[in-house]
C-alpha atoms as a PDB file:
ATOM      1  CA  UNK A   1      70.610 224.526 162.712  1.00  0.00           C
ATOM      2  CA  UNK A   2      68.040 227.238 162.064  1.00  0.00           C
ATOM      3  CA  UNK A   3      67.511 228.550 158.419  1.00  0.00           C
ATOM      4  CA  UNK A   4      67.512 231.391 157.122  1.00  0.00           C
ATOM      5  CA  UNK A   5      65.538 233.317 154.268  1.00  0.00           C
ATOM      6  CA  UNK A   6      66.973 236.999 152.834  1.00  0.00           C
ATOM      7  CA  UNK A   7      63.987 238.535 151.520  1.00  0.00           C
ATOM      8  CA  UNK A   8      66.370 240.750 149.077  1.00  0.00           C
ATOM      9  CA  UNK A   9      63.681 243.019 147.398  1.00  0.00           C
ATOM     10  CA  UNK A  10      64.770 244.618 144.345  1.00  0.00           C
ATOM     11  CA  UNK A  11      63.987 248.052 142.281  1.00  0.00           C
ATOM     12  CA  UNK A  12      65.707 249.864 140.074  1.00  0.00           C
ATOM     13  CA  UNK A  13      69.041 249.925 141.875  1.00  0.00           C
ATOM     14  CA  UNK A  14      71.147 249.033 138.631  1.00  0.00           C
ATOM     15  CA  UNK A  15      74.266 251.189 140.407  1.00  0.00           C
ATOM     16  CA  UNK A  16      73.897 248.837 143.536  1.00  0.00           C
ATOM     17  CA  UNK A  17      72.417 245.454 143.257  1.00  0.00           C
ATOM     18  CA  UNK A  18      75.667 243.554 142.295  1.00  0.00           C
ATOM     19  CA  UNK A  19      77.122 244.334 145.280  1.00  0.00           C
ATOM     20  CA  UNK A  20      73.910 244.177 147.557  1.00  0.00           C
ATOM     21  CA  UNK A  21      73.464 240.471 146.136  1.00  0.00           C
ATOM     22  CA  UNK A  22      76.947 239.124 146.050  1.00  0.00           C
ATOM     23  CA  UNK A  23      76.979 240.404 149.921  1.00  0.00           C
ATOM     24  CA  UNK A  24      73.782 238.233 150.499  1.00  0.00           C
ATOM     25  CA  UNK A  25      75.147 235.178 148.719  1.00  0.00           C
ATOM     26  CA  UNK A  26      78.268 235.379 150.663  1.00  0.00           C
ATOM     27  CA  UNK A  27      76.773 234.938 153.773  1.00  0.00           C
ATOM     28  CA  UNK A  28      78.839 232.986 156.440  1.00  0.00           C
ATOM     29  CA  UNK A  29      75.371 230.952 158.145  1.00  0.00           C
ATOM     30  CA  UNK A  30      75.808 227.904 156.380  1.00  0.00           C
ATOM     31  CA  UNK A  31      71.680 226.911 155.784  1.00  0.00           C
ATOM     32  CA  UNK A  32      70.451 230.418 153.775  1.00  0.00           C
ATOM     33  CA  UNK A  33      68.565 230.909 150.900  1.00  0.00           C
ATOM     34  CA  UNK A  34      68.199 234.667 148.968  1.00  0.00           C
ATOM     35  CA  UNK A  35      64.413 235.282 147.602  1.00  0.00           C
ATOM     36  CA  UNK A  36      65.160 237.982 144.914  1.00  0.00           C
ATOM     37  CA  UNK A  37      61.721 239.687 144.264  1.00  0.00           C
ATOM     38  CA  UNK A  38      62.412 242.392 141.340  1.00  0.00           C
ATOM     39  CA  UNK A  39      59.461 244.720 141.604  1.00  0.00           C
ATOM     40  CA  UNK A  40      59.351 245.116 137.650  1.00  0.00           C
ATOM     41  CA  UNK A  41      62.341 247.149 137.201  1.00  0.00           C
ATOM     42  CA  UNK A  42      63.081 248.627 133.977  1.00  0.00           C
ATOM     43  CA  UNK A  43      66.913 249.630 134.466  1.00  0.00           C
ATOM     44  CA  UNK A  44      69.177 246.721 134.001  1.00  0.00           C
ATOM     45  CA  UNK A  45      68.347 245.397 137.888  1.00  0.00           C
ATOM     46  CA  UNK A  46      67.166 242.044 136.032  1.00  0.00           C
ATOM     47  CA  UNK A  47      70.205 241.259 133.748  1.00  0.00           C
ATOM     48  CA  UNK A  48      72.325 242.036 136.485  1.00  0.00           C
ATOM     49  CA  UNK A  49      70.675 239.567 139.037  1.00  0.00           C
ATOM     50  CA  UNK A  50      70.324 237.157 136.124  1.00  0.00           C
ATOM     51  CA  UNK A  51      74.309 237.585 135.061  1.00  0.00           C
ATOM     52  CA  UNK A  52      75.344 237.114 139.489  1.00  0.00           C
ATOM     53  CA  UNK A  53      73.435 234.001 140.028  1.00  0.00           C
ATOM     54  CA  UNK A  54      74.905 232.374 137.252  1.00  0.00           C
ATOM     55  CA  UNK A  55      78.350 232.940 137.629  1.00  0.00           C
ATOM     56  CA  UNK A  56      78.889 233.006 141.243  1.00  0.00           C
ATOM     57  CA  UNK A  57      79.917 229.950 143.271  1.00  0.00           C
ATOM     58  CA  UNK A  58      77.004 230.335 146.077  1.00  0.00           C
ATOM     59  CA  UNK A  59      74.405 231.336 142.917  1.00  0.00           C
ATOM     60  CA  UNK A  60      72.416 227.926 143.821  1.00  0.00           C
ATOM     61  CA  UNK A  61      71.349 229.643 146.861  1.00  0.00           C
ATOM     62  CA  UNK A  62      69.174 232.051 145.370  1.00  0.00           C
ATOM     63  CA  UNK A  63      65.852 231.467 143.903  1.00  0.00           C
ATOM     64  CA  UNK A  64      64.533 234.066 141.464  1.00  0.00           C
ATOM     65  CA  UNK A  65      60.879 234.589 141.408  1.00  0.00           C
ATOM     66  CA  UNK A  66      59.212 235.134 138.304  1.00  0.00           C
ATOM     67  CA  UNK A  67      58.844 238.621 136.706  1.00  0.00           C
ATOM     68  CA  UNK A  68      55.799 240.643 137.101  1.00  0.00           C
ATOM     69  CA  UNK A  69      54.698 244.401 136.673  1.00  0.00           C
ATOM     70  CA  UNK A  70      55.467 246.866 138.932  1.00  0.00           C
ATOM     71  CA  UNK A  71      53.102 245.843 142.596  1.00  0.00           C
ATOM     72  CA  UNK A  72      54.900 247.536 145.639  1.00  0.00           C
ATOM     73  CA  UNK A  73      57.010 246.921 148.411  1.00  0.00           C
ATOM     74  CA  UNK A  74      54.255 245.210 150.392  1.00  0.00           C
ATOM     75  CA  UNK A  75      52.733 242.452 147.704  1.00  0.00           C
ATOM     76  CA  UNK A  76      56.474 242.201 146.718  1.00  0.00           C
ATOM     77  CA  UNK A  77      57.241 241.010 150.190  1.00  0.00           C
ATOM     78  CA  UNK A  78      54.136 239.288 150.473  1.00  0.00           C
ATOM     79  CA  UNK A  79      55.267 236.951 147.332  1.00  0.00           C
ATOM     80  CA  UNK A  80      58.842 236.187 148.769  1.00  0.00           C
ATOM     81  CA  UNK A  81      57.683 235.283 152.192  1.00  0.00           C
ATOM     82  CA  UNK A  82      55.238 232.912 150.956  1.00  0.00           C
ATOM     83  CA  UNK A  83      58.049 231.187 148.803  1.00  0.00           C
ATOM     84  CA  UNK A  84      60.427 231.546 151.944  1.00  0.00           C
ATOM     85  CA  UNK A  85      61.288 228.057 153.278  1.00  0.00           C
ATOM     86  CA  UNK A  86      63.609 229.213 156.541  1.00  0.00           C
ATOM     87  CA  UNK A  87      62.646 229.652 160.113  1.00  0.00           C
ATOM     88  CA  UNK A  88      64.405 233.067 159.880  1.00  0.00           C
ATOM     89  CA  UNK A  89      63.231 235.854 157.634  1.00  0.00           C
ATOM     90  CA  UNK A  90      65.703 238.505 156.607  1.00  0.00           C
ATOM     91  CA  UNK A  91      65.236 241.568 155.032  1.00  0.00           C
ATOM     92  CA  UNK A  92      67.813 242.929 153.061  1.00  0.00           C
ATOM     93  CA  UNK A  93      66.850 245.651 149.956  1.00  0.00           C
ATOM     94  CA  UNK A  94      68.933 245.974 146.809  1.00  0.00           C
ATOM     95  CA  UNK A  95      70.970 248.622 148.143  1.00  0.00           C
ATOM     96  CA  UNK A  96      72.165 247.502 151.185  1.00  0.00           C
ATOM     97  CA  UNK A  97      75.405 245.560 151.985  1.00  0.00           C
ATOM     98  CA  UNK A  98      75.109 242.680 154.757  1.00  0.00           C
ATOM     99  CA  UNK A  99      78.267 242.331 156.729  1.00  0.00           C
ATOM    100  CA  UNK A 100      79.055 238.558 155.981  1.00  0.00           C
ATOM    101  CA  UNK A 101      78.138 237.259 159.385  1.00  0.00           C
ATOM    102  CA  UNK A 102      74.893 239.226 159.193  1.00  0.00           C
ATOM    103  CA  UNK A 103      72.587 235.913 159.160  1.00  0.00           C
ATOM    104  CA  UNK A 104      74.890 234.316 161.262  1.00  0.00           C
ATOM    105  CA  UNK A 105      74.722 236.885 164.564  1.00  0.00           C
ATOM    106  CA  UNK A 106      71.018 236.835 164.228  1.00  0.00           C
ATOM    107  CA  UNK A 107      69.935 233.174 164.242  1.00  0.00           C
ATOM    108  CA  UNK A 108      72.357 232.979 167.059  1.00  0.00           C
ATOM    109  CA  UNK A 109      69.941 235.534 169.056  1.00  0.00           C
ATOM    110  CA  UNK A 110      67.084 233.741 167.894  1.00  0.00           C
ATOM    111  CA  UNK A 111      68.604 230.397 169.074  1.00  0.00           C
ATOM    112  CA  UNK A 112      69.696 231.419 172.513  1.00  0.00           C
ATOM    113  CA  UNK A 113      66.135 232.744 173.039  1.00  0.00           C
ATOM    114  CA  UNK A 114      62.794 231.298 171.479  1.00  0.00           C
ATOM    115  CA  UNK A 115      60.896 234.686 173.031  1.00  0.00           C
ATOM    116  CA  UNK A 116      62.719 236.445 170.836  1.00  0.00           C
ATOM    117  CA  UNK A 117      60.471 236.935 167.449  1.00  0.00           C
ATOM    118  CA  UNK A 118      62.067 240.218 165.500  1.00  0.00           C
ATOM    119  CA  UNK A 119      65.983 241.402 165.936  1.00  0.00           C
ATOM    120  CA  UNK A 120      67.445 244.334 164.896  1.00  0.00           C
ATOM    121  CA  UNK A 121      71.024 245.754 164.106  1.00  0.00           C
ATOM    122  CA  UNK A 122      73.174 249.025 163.649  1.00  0.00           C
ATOM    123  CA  UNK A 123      73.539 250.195 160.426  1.00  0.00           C
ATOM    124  CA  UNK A 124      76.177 252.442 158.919  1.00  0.00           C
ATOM    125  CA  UNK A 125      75.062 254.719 156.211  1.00  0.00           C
ATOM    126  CA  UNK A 126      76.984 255.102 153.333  1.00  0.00           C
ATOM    127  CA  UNK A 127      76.969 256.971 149.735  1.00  0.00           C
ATOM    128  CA  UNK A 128      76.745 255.950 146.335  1.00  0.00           C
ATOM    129  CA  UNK A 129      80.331 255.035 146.119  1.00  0.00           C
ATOM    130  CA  UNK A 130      80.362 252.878 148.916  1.00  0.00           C
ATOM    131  CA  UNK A 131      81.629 255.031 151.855  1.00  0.00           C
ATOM    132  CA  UNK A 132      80.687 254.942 155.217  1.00  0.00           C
ATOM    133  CA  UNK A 133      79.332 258.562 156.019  1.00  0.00           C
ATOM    134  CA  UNK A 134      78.127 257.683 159.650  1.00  0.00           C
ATOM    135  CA  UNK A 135      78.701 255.024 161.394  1.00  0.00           C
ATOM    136  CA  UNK A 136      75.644 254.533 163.687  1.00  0.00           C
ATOM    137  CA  UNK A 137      71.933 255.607 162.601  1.00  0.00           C
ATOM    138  CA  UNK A 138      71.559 255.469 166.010  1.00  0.00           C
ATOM    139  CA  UNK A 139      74.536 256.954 168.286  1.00  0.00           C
ATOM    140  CA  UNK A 140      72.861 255.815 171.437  1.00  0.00           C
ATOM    141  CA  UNK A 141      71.264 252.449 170.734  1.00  0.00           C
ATOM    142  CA  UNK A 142      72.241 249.609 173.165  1.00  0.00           C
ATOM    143  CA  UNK A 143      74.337 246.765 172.390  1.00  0.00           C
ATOM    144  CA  UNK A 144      71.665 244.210 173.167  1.00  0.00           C
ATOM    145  CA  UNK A 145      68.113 245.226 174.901  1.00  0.00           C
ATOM    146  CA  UNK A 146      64.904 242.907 174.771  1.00  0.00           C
ATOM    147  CA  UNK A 147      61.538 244.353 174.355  1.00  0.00           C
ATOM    148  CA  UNK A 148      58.406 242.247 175.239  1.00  0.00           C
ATOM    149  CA  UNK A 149      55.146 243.624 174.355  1.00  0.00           C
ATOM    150  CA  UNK A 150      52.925 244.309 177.718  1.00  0.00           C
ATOM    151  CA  UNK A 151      49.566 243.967 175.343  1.00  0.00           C
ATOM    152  CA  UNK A 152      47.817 246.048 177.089  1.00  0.00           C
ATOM    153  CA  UNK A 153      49.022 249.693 175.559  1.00  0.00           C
ATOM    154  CA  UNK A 154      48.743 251.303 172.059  1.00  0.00           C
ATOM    155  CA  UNK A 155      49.564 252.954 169.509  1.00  0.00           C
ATOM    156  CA  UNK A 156      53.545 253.992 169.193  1.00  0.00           C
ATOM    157  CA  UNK A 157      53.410 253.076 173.168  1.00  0.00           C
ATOM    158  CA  UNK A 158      52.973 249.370 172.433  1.00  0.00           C
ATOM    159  CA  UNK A 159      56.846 249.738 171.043  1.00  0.00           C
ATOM    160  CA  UNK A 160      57.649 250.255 174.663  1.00  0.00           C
ATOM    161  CA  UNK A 161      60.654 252.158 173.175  1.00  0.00           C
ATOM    162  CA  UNK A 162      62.215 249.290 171.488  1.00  0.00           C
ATOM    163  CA  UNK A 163      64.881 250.728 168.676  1.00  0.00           C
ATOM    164  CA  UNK A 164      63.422 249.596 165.045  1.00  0.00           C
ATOM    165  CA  UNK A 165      65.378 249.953 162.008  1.00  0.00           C
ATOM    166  CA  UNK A 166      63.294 248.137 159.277  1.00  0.00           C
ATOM    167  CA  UNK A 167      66.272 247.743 157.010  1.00  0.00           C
ATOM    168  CA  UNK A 168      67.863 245.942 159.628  1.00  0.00           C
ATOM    169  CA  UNK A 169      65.629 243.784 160.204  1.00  0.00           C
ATOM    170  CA  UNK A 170      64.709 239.919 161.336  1.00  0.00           C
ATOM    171  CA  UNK A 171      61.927 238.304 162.154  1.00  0.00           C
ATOM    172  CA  UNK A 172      60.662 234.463 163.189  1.00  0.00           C
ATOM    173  CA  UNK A 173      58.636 232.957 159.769  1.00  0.00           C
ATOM    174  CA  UNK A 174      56.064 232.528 161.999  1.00  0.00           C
ATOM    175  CA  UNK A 175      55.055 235.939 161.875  1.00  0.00           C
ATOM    176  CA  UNK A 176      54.299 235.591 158.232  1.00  0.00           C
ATOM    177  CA  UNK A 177      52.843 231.910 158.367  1.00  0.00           C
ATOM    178  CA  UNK A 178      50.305 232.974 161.533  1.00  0.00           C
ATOM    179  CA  UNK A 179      49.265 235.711 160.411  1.00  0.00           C
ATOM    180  CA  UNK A 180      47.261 236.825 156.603  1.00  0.00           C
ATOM    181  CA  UNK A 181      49.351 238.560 154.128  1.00  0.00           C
ATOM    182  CA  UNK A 182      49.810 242.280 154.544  1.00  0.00           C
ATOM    183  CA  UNK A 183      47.315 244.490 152.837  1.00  0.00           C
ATOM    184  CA  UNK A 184      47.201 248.170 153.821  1.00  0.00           C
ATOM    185  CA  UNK A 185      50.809 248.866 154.698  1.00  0.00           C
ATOM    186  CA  UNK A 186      53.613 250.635 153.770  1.00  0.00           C
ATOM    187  CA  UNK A 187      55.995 248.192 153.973  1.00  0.00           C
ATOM    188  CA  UNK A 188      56.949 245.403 156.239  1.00  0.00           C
ATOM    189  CA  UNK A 189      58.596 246.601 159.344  1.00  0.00           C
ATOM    190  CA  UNK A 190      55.612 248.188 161.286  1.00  0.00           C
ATOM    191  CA  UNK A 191      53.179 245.540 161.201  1.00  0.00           C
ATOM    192  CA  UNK A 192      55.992 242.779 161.766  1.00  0.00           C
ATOM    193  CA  UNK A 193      56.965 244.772 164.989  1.00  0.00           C
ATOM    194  CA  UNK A 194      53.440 244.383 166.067  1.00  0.00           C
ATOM    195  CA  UNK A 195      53.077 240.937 165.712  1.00  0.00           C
ATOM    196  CA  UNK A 196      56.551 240.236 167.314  1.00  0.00           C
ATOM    197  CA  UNK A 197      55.337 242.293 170.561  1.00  0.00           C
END
């Protein structure tokens, strides 16, 4: 059985987290662990974390990492990934809600294939209060496509068109364990695409 990692990356979503974590806790994959990186929030993101993993049932799967100031979304993922201990790394932010069989559906894609290095999903979009404002972020992805990078193209052409939602997504650990640390990036999802093609 394949593990999996949610990098769940947290700041300032007070309004949000406790849902966003519970959802990650209550995954249905039966080998996950949650990283919870707090960026050095200063809203009540912390206590709220804290107050979750104590009191609910699947709170063992999480493992906090230690505060520190305010770094970015990049060394903040940098941190968690190193600490990471699956063979699956998900990304999940404190104000998203996973569908329970999230983890599940995508180490089943990466098991039926070991090409396959990032995966991606729908999402639906949805407000402050929880409802779904639209359904698909993209109306005309495809079900399933596979994308293999040709290597010899560049630039946004090296995508070869493949549809990347970095919310969504999933990626083999061994794009973080081949490869340095990320340095001058915005966040995660761009150079992770890279590597995977």
């Amino acid at each position: 059985m394949t593990k999996a990692s949610i990098i769940f990356l947290s700041y300032q979503h007070e309004q949000f987290i406790a849902e966003a974590l519970v959802s990650a806790l209550e995954q249905d994959h039966p080998d996950v662990e949650v990283i919870v990186a707090d960026d050095g929030s200063t809203d009540r993101s912390k206590a709220i974390i804290q107050e979750i993993i104590r009191t609910h049932p699947r709170g063992y799967r999480a493992k906090i990492l230690p505060d520190a100031p305010n770094m970015g979304i990049v060394t903040n993922w940098n941190r968690s990934v190193a600490v990471a201990t699956g063979d699956v790394l998900v990304v999940m932010a404190s104000d998203d809600i996973a569908t329970p069989d999230r983890v599940s559906k995508a180490v089943c894609i990466f098991d039926s294939d070991p090409e396959v290095m990032a995966v991606f999903s729908q999402v639906s979009l949805i407000d402050a209060e929880g409802r779904v404002f639209m359904e698909s972020f993209e109306k005309h992805r495809p079900s399933y496509a596979k994308f293999v990078g040709a290597g010899n193209v560049a630039g946004i052409h090296f995508w070869q068109g493949a549809p990347v939602l970095g919310a969504c997504g999933c990626y083999r650990a061994v794009l973080a364990r081949n490869f340095p640390p990320l340095v001058e990036a915005l966040s995660e999802d761009q150079p992770y695409v890279y590597r995977a093609l």
